[in-house]
Protein backbone atom coordinates (compact mmCIF):
# COMPACT_ATOMS: atom_id res chain seq x y z
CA UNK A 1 -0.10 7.56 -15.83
CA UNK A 2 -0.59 5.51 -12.78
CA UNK A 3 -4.17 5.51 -11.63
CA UNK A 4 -4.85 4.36 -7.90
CA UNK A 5 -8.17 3.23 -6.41
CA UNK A 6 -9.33 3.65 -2.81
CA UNK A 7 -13.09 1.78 -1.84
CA UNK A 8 -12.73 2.56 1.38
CA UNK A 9 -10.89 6.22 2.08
CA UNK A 10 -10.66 8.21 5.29
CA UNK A 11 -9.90 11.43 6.91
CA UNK A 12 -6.55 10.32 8.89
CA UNK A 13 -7.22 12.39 12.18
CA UNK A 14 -3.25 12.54 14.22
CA UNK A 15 -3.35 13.03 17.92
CA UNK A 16 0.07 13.34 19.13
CA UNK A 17 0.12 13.09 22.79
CA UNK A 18 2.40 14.15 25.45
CA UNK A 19 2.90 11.42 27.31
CA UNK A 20 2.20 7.88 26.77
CA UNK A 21 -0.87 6.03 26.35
CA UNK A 22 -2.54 5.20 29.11
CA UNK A 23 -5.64 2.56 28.94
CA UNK A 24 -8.07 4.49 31.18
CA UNK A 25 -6.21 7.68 31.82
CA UNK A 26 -6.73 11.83 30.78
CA UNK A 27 -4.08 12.35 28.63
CA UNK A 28 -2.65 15.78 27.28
CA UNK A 29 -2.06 16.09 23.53
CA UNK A 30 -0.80 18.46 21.04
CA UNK A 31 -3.94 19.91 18.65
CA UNK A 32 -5.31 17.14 16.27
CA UNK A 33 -3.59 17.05 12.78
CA UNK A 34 -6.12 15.72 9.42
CA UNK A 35 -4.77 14.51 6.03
CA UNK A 36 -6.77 12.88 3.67
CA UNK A 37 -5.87 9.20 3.45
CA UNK A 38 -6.45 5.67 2.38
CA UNK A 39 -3.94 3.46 1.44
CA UNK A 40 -4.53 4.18 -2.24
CA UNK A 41 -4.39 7.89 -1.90
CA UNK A 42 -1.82 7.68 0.03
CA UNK A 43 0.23 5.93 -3.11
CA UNK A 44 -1.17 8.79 -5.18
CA UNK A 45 0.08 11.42 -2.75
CA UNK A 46 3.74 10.31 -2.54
CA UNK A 47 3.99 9.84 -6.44
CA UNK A 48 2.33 13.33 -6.64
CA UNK A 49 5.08 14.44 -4.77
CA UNK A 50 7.39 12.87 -6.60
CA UNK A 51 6.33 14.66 -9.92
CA UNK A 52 4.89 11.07 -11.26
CA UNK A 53 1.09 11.96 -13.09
CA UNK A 54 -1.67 9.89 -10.70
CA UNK A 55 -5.10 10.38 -10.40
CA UNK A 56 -7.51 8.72 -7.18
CA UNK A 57 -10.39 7.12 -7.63
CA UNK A 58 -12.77 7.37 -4.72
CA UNK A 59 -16.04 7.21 -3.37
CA UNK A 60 -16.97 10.76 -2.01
CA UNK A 61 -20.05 13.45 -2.27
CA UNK A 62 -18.49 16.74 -3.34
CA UNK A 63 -19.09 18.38 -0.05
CA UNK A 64 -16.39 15.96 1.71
CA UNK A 65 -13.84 17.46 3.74
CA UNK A 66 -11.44 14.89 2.09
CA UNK A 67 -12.28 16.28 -1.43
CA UNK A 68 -11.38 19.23 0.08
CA UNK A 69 -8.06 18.61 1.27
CA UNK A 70 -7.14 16.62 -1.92
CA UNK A 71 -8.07 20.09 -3.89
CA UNK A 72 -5.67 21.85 -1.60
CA UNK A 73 -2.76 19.22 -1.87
CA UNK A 74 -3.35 19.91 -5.89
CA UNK A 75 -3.86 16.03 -6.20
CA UNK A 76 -6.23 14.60 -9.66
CA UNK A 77 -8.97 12.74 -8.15
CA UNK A 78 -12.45 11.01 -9.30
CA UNK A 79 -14.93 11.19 -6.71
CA UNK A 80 -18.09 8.93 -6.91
CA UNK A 81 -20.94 10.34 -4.93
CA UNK A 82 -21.94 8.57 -2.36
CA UNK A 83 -25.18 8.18 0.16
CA UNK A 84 -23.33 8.14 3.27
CA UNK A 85 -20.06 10.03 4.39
CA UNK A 86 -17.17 9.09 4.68
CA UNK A 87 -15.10 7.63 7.79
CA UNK A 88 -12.86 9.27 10.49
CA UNK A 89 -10.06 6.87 11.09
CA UNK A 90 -8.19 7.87 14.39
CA UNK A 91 -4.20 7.60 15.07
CA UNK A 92 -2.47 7.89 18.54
CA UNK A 93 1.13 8.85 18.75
CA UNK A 94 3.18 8.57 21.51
CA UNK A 95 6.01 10.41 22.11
CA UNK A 96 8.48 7.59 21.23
CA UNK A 97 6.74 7.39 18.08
CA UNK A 98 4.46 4.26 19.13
CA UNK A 99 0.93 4.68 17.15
CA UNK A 100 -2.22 3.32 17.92
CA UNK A 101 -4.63 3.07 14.95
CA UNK A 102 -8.35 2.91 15.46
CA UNK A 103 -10.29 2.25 11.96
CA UNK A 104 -13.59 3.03 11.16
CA UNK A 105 -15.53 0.46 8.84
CA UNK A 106 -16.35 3.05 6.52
CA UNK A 107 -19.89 3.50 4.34
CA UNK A 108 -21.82 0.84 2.78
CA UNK A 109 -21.65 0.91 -0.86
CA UNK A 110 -24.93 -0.22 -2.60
CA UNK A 111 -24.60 -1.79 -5.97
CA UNK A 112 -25.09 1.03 -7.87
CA UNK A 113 -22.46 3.32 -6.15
CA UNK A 114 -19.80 0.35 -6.59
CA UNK A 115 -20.58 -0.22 -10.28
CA UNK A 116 -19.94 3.52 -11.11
CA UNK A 117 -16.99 3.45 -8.75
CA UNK A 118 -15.43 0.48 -11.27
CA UNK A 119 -16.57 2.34 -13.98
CA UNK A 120 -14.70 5.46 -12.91
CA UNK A 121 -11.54 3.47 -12.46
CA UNK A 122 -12.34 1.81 -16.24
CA UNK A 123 -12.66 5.63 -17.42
CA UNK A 124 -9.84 6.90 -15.60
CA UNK A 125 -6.98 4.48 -16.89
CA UNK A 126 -5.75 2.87 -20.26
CA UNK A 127 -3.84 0.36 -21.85
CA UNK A 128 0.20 0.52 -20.32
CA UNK A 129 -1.02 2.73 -17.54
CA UNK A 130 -0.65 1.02 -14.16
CA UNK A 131 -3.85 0.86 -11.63
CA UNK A 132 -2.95 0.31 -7.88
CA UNK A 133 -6.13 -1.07 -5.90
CA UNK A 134 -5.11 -0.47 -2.34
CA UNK A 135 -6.61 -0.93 1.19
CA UNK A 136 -9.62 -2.67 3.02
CA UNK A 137 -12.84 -3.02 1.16
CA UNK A 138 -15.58 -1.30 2.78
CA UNK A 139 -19.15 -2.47 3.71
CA UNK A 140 -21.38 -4.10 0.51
CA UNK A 141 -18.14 -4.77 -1.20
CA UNK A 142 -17.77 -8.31 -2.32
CA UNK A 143 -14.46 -9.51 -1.22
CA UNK A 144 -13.51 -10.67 -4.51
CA UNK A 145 -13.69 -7.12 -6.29
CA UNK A 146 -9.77 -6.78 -6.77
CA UNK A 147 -9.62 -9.89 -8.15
CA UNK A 148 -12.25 -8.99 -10.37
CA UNK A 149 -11.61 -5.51 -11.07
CA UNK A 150 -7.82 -6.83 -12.18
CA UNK A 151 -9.04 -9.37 -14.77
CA UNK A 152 -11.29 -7.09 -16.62
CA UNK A 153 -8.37 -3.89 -16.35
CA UNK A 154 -5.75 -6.58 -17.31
CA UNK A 155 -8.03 -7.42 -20.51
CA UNK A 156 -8.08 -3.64 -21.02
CA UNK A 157 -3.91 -3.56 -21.28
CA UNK A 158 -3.77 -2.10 -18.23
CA UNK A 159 -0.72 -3.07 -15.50
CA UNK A 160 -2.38 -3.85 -11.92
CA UNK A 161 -0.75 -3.52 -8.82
CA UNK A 162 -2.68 -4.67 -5.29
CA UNK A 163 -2.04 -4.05 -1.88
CA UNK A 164 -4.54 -5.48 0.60
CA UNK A 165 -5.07 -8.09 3.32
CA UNK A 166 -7.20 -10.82 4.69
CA UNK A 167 -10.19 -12.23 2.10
CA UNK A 168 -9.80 -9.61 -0.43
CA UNK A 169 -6.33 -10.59 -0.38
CA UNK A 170 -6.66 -14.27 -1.14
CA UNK A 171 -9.48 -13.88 -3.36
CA UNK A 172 -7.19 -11.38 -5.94
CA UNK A 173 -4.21 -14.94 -5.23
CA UNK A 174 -6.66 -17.22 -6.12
CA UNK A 175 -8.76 -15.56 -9.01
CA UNK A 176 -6.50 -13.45 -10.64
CA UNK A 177 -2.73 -12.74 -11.78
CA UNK A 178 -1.82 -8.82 -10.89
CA UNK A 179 1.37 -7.67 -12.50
CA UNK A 180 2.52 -6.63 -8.87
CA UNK A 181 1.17 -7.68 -5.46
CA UNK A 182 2.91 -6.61 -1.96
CA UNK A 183 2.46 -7.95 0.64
CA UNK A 184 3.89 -7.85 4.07
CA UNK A 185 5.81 -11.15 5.91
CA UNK A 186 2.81 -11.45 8.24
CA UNK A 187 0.21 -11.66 4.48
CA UNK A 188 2.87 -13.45 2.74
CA UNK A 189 2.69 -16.03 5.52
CA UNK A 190 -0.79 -16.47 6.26
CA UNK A 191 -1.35 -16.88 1.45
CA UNK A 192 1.32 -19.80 1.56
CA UNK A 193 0.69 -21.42 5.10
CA UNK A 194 4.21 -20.95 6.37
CA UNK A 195 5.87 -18.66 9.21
CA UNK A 196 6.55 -15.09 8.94
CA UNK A 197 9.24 -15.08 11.77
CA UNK A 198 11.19 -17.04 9.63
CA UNK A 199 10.57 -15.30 6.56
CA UNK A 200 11.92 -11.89 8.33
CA UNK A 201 14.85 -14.08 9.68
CA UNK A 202 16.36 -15.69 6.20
CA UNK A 203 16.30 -13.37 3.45
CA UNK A 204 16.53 -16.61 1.52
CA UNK A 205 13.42 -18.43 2.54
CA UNK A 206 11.62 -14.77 2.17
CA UNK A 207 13.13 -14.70 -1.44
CA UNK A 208 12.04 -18.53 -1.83
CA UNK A 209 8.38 -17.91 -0.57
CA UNK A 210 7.54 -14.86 -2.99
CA UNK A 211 8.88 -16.92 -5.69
CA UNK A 212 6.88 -19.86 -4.54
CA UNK A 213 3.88 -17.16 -4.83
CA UNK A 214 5.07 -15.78 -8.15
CA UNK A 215 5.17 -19.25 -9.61
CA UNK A 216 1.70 -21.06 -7.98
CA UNK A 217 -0.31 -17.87 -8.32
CA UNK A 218 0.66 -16.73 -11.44
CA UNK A 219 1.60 -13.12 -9.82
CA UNK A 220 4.26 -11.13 -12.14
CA UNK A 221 6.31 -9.51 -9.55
CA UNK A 222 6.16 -9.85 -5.74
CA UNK A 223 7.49 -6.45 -3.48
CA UNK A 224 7.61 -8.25 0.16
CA UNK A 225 8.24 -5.62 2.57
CA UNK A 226 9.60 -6.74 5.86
CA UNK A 227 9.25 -3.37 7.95
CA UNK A 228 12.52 -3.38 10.45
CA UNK A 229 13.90 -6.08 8.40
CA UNK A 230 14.59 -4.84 5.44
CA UNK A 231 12.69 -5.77 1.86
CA UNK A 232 12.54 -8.79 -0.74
CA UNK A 233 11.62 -8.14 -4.40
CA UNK A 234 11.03 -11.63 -6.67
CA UNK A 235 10.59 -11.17 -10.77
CA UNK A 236 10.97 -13.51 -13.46
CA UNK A 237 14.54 -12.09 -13.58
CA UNK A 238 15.75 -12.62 -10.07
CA UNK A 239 15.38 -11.93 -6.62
CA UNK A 240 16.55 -9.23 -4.52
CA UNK A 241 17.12 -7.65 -1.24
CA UNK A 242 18.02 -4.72 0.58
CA UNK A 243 18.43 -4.48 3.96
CA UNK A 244 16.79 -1.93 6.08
CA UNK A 245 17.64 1.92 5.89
CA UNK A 246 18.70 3.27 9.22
CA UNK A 247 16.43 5.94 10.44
CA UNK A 248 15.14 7.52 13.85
CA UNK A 249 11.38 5.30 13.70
CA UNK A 250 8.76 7.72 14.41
CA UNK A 251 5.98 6.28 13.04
CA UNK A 252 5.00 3.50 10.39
CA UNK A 253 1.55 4.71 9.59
CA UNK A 254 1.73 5.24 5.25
CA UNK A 255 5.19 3.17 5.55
CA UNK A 256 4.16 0.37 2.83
CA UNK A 257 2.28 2.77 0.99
CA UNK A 258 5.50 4.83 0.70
CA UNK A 259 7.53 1.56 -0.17
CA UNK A 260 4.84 0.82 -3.34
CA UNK A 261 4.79 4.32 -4.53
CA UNK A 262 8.53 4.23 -4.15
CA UNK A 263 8.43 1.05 -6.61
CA UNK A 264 6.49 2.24 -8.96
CA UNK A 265 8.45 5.95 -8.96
CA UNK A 266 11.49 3.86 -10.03
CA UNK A 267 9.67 1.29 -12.64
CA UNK A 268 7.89 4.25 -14.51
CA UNK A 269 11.06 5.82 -15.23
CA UNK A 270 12.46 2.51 -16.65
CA UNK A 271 14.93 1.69 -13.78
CA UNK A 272 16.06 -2.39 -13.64
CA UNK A 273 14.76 -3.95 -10.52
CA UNK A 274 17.32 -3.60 -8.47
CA UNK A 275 17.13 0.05 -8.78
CA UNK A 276 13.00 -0.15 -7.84
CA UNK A 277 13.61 -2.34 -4.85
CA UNK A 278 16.00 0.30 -3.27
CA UNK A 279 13.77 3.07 -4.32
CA UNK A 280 10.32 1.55 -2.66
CA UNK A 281 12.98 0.76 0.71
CA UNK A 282 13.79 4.87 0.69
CA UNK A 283 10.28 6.03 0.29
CA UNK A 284 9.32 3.58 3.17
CA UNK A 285 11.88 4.19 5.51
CA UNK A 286 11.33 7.73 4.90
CA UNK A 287 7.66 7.70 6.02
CA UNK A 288 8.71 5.40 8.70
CA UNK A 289 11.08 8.43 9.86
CA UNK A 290 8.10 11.23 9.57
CA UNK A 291 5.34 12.06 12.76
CA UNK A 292 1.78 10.97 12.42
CA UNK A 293 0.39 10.11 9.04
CA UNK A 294 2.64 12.41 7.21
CA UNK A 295 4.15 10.81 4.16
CA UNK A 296 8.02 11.60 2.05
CA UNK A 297 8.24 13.93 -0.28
CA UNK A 298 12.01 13.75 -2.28
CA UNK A 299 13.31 16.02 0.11
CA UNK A 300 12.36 13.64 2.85
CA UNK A 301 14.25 10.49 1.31
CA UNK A 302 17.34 8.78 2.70
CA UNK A 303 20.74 8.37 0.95
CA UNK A 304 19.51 5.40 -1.91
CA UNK A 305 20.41 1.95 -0.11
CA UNK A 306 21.99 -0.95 -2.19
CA UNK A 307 19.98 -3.68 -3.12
CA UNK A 308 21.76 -7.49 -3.70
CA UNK A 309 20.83 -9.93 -5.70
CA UNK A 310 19.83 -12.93 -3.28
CA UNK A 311 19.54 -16.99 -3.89
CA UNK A 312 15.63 -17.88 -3.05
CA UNK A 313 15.46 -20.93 -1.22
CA UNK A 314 13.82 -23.68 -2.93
CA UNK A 315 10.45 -24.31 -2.31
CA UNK A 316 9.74 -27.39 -3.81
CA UNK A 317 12.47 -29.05 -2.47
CA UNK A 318 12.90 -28.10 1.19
CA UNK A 319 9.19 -27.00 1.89
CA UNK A 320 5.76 -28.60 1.93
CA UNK A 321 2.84 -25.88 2.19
């Protein structure tokens, strides 16, 4: 079972318009397109898809719209009711595929709502099962809950994956040791102080820095996805890469959800990790080939690229952060 968590979800509202965006302009558009989202849900609907057993954890009164559409996609979900409702993030496609996200902050969770919504996750999953904790935290969440949240489900047994940026990100680095973290070159580069430019550049030095973050931060394994650039996967066993699938980019909204759902669709089913590095690059560059916020189902998935094994630059020697 693989359990995801979402603190902060949203209704993913598409506009596609018909020409391109215009700062200041009336613009046509085809009619507006919702699917329930959240970067956690997100994970849960592509491994749903996929035939993998996941259940969402969310915040959310029954009379949600978002509840709604999860019933519809036939997705398991625990919903935490909440005081306020929930937010209406906004996605603007152009026609050559170009999307401009505007994000809502999302409802304040007091302390009560916030200690059932742990307790939910706690309930949900058990020892072996993985939990993914995914996405921005929303208002009245400290930022250190995933680092929190992974210590106590990691003295539970329970395999934690997380995917998020900025202070919740460093907090889960600094305070915790998640069996899987994945980050992208620009959140790889601003945890160890270094470039991501040159990460994207030298598969080596992108190898080299997610072992560097394996070994200081005690992480288990590191998925580094490098969007056009292909992806970097660093265990105790290795390092890997594969280089980027070729696909008609239409947009990359749900892309490195895709990729970690991809991961974990291979690792569940006992693949080695070559095998779940080229199987989180599909999924991604699969979403990355879909409109909107749409995300890959199996019949959406590219032939399965090769990944290589790759020699990490060292760290210690060349580097100084």
């Amino acid at each position: 079972m693989i359990v995801t968590v979402t603190a902060n979800p949203a209704t993913d509202r598409l506009i596609s318009l018909l020409e391109p965006l215009e700062r200041g302009a009336v613009l046509r558009s085809e009619a507006a397109h919702d699917d329930p989202g959240g970067k956690g849900i997100n994970v849960a609907r592509v491994l749903h898809a996929a035939g993998v057993p996941a259940t969402a954890v969310l915040p959310g009164s029954p009379d949600e719209p978002l509840l709604a559409a999860l019933d519809d996609l036939g997705l398991s979900y625990r919903a935490v009711p909440v005081r306020e409702r929930l937010r209406v993030n906004l996605t603007l496609a152009d026609p050559d595929g170009t999307t401009t996200k505007i994000n809502s902050p999302g409802p304040t969770l007091d302390e009560a709502e916030l200690k059932q919504l742990t307790e939910a996750l706690v309930d949900a999953v058990g020892a072996g099962d993985w939990a993914v904790l995914s996405g921005s935290l929303p208002p009245g969440v400290p930022a250190d809950w995933y680092a929190a949240t992974t210590n106590a489900l990691k003295q539970a047994g329970v395999r934690v994956a997380v995917d998020t940026s900025g202070d919740a990100l460093g907090l889960t680095v600094e305070h915790s040791s998640p069996d899987l973290l994945k980050p992208n070159s620009d959140e790889l580069a601003e945890l160890l102080g270094c470039d991501a430019a040159e990460i994207e550049r030298d598969h080596g030095q992108a190898a080299g820095r997610a072992q560097q973050l394996r070994d200081t931060a005690g992480v288990g394994t590191v998925l580094l996805t490098l969007g056009g650039d292909g992806a970097v996967l660093a265990t105790a066993e290795g390092s890997w890469f594969c280089p980027p699938v070729a696909i008609t980019q239409r947009s990359t909204v749900g892309a490195g959800d895709s990729s970690l759902a991809g991961y974990l669709v291979a690792e569940v089913a006992g693949r080695p990790p070559a095998e779940c590095l080229a199987s989180a690059a599909a999924h991604g560059a699969a979403a990355a080939s879909l409109p909107g916020s749409a995300l890959p189902g199996p019949a959406d998935l590219p032939p399965p690229p090769t990944a290589v094994a790759v020699e990490p630059a060292s760290w210690r020697t060349t580097w100084n952060n």
